[in-house]
N, C-alpha and C. Protein backbone atom coordinates (compact mmCIF):
# COMPACT_ATOMS: atom_id res chain seq x y z
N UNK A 1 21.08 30.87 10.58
CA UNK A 1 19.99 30.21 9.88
C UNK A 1 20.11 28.70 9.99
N UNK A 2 21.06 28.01 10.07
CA UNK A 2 21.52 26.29 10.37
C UNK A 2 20.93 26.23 11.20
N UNK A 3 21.04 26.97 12.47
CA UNK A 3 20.85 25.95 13.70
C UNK A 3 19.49 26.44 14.10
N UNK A 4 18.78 27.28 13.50
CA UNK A 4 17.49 27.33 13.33
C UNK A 4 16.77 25.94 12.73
N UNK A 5 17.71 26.18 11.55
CA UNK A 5 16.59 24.96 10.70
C UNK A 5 16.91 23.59 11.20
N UNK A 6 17.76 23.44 12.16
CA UNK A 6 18.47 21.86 12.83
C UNK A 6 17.22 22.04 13.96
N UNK A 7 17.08 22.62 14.92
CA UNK A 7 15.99 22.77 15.38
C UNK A 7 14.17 22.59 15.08
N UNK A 8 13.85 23.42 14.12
CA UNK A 8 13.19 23.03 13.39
C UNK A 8 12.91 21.48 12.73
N UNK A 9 13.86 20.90 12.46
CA UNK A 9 14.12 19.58 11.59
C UNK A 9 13.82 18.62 13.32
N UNK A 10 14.40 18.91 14.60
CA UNK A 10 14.51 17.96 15.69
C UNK A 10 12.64 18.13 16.02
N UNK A 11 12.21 19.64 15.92
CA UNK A 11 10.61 19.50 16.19
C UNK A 11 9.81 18.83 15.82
N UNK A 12 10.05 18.75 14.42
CA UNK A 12 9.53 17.72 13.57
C UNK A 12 9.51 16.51 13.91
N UNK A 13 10.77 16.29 13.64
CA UNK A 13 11.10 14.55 13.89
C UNK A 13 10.48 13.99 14.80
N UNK A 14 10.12 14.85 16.44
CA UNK A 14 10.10 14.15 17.38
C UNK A 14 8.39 14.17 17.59
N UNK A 15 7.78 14.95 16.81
CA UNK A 15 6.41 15.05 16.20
C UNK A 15 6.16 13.76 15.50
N UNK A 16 6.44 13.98 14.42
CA UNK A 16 6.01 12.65 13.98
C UNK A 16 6.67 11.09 14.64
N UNK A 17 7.93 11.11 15.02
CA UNK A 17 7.89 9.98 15.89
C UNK A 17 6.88 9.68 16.97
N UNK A 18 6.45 10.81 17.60
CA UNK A 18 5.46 10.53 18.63
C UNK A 18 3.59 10.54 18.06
N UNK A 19 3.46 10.67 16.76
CA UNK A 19 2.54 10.54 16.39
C UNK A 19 2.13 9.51 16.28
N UNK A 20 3.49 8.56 15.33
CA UNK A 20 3.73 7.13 15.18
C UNK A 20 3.66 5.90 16.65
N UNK A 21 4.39 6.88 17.55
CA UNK A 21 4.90 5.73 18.89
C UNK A 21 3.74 5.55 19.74
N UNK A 22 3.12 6.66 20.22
CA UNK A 22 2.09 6.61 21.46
C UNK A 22 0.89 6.00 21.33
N UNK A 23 0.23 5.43 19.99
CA UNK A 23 -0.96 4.72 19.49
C UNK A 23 -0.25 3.32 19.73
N UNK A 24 1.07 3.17 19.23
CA UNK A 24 1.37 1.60 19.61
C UNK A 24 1.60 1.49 20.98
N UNK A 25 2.21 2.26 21.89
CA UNK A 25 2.83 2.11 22.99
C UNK A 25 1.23 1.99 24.03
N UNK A 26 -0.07 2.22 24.07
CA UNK A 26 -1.43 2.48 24.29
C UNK A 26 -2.36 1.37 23.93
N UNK A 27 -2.23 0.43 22.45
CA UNK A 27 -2.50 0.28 22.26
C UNK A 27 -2.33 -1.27 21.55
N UNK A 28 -2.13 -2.42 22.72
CA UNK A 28 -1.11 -3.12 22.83
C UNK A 28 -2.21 -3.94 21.80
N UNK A 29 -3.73 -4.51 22.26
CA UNK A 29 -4.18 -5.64 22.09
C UNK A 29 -4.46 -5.62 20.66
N UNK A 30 -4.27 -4.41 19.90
CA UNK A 30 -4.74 -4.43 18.40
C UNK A 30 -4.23 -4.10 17.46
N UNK A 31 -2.81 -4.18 18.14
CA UNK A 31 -1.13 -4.21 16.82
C UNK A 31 -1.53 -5.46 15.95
N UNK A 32 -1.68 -6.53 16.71
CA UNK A 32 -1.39 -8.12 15.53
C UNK A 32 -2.34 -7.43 14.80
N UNK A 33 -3.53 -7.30 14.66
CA UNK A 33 -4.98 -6.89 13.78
C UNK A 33 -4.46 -5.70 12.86
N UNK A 34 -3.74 -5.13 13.21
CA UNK A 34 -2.88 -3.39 12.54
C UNK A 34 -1.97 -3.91 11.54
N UNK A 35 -1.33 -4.69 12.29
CA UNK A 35 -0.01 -5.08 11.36
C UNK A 35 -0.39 -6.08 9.44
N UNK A 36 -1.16 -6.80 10.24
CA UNK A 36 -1.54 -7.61 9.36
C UNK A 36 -2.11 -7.04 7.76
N UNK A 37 -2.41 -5.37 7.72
CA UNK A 37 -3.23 -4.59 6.81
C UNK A 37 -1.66 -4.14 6.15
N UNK A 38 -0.62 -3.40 6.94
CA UNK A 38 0.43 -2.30 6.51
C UNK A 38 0.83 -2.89 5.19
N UNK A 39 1.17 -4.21 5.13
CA UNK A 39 1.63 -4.81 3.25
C UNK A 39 0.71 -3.89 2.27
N UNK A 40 -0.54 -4.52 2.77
CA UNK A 40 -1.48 -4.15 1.54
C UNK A 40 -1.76 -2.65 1.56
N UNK A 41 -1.80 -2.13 2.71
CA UNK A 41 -2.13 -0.38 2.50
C UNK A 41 -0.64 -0.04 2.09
N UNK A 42 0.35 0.02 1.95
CA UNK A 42 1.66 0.29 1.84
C UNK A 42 2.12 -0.16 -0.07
N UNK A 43 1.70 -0.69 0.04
CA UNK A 43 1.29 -1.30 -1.61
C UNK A 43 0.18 -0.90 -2.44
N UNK A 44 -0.56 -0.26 -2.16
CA UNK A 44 -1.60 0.55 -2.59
C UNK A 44 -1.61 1.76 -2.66
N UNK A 45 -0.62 2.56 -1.65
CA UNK A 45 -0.67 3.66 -1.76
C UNK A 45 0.60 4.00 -3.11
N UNK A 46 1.34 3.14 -2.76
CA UNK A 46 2.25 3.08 -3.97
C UNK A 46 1.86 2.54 -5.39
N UNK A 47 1.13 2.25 -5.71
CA UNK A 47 0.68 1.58 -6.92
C UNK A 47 -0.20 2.00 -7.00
N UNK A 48 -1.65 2.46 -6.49
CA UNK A 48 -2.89 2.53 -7.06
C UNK A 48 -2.75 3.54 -7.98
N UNK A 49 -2.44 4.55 -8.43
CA UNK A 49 -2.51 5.51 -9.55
C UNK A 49 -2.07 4.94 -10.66
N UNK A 50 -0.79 4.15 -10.82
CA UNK A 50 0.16 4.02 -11.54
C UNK A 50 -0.89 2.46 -12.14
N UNK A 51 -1.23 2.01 -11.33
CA UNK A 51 -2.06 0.46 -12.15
C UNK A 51 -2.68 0.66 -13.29
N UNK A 52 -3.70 1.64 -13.46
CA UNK A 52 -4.83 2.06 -14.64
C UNK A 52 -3.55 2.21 -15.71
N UNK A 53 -2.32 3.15 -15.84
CA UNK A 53 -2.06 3.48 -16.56
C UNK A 53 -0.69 3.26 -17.36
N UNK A 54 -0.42 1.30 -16.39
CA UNK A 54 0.97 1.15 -16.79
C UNK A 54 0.85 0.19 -17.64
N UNK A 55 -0.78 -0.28 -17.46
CA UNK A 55 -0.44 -1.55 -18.90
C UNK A 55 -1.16 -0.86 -20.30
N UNK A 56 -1.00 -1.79 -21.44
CA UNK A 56 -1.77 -1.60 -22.64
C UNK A 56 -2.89 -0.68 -22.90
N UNK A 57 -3.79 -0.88 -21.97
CA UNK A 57 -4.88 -0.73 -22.15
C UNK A 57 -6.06 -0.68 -20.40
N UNK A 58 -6.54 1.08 -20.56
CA UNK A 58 -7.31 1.07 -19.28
C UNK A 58 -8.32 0.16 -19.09
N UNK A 59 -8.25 -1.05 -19.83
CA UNK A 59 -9.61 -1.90 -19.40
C UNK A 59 -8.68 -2.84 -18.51
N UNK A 60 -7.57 -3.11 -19.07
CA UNK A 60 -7.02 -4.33 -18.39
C UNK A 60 -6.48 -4.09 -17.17
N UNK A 61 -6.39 -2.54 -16.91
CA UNK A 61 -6.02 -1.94 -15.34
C UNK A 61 -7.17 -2.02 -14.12
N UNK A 62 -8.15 -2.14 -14.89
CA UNK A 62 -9.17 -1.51 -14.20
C UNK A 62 -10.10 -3.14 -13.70
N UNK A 63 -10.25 -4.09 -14.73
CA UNK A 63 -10.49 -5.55 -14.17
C UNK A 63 -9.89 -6.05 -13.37
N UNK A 64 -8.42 -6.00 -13.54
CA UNK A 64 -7.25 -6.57 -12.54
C UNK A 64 -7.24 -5.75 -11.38
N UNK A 65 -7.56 -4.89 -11.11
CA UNK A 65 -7.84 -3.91 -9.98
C UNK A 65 -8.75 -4.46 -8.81
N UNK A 66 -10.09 -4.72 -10.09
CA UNK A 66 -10.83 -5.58 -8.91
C UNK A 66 -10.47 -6.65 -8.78
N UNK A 67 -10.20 -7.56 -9.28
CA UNK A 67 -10.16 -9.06 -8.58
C UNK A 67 -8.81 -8.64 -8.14
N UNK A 68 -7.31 -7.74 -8.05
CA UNK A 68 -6.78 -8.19 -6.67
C UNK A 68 -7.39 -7.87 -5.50
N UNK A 69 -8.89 -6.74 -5.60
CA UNK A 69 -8.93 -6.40 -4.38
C UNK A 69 -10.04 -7.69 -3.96
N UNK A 70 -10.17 -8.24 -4.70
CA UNK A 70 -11.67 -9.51 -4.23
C UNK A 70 -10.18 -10.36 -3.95
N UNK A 71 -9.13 -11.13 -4.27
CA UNK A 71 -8.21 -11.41 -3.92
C UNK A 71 -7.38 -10.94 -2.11
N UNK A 72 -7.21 -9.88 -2.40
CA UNK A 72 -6.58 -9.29 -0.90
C UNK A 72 -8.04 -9.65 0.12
N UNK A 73 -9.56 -9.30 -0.33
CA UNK A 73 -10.08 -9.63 0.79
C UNK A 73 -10.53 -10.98 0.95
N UNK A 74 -10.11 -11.70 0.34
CA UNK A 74 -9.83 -13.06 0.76
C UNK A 74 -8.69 -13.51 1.48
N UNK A 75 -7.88 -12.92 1.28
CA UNK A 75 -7.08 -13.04 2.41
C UNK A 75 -5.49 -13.83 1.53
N UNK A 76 -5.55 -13.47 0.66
CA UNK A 76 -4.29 -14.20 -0.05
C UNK A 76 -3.31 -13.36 0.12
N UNK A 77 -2.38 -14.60 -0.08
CA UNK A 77 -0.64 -13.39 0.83
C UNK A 77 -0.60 -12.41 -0.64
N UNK A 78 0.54 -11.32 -0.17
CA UNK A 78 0.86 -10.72 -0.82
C UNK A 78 1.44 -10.98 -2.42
N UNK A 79 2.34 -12.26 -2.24
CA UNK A 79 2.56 -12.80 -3.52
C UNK A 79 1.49 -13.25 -4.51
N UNK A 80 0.28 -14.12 -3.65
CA UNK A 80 -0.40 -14.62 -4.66
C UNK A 80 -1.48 -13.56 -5.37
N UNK A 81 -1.39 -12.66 -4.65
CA UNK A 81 -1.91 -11.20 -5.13
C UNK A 81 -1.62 -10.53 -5.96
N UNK A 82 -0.50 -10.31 -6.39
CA UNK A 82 0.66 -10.01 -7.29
C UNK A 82 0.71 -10.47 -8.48
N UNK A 83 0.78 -11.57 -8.27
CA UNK A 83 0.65 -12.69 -9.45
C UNK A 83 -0.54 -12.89 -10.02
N UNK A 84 -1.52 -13.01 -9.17
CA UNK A 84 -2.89 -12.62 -10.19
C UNK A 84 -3.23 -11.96 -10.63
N UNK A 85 -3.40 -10.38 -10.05
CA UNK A 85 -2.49 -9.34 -11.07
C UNK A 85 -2.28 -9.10 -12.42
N UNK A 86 -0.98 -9.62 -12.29
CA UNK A 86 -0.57 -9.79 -13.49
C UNK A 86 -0.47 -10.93 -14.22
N UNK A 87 -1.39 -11.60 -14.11
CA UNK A 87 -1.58 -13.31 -14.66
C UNK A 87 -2.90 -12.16 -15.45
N UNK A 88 -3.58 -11.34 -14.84
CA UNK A 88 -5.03 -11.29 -15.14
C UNK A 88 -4.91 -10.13 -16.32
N UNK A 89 -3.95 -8.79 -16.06
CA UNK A 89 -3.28 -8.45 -16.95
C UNK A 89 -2.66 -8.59 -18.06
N UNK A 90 -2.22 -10.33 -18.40
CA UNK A 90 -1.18 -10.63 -19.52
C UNK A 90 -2.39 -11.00 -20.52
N UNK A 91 -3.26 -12.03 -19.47
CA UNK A 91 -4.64 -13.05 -20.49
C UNK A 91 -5.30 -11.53 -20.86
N UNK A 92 -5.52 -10.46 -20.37
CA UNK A 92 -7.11 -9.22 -20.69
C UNK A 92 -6.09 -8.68 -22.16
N UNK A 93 -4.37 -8.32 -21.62
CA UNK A 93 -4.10 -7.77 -22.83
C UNK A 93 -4.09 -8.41 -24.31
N UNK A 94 -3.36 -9.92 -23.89
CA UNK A 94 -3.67 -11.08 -25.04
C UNK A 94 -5.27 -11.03 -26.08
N UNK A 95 -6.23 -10.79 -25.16
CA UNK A 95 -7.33 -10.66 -25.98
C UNK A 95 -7.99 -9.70 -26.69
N UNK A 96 -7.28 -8.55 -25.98
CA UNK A 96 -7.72 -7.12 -26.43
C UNK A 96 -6.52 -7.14 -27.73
């Protein structure tokens, strides 16, 4: 049964490595344009559920939600994104 499932585990691997590799290796002229998104989709997929429901109050999740995303499509780095955030989060809970 091991060297079944070691097998199994190498099919895989070399699956999804090549799922990952052959779009970049193809697809030279529109990595810089690719790369430039992975912060923010990689940070979103990790956080978007958890935002609504980690501060005080679902209003103050849900304002700060939008303006980081009017934020990210402006084009602000990752930090200053962050920080507004939770700049926008501290002032919504302060008033509520």
């Amino acid at each position: 049964m091991d060297k079944q499932f070691y097998i199994y585990l190498a099919i895989m691997s070399l699956i999804t490595y090549a799922i990952r590799a052959i779009p970049l290796v193809f697809i030279n002229k529109k990595i810089q344009s690719f790369l430039d998104y992975i912060p923010y989709t990689v940070l979103a997929a990790m956080t978007f559920p958890d935002i609504f429901y980690s501060t005080g109050h679902l209003i103050s999740g849900i304002v700060a939600t939008i303006i980081i995303i009017y934020a990210s499509y402006k084009e602000l780095s990752l930090i200053q994104v962050a920080c507004i955030g939770c700049f926008v989060v501290v002032m919504i809970e302060l008033i509520l």
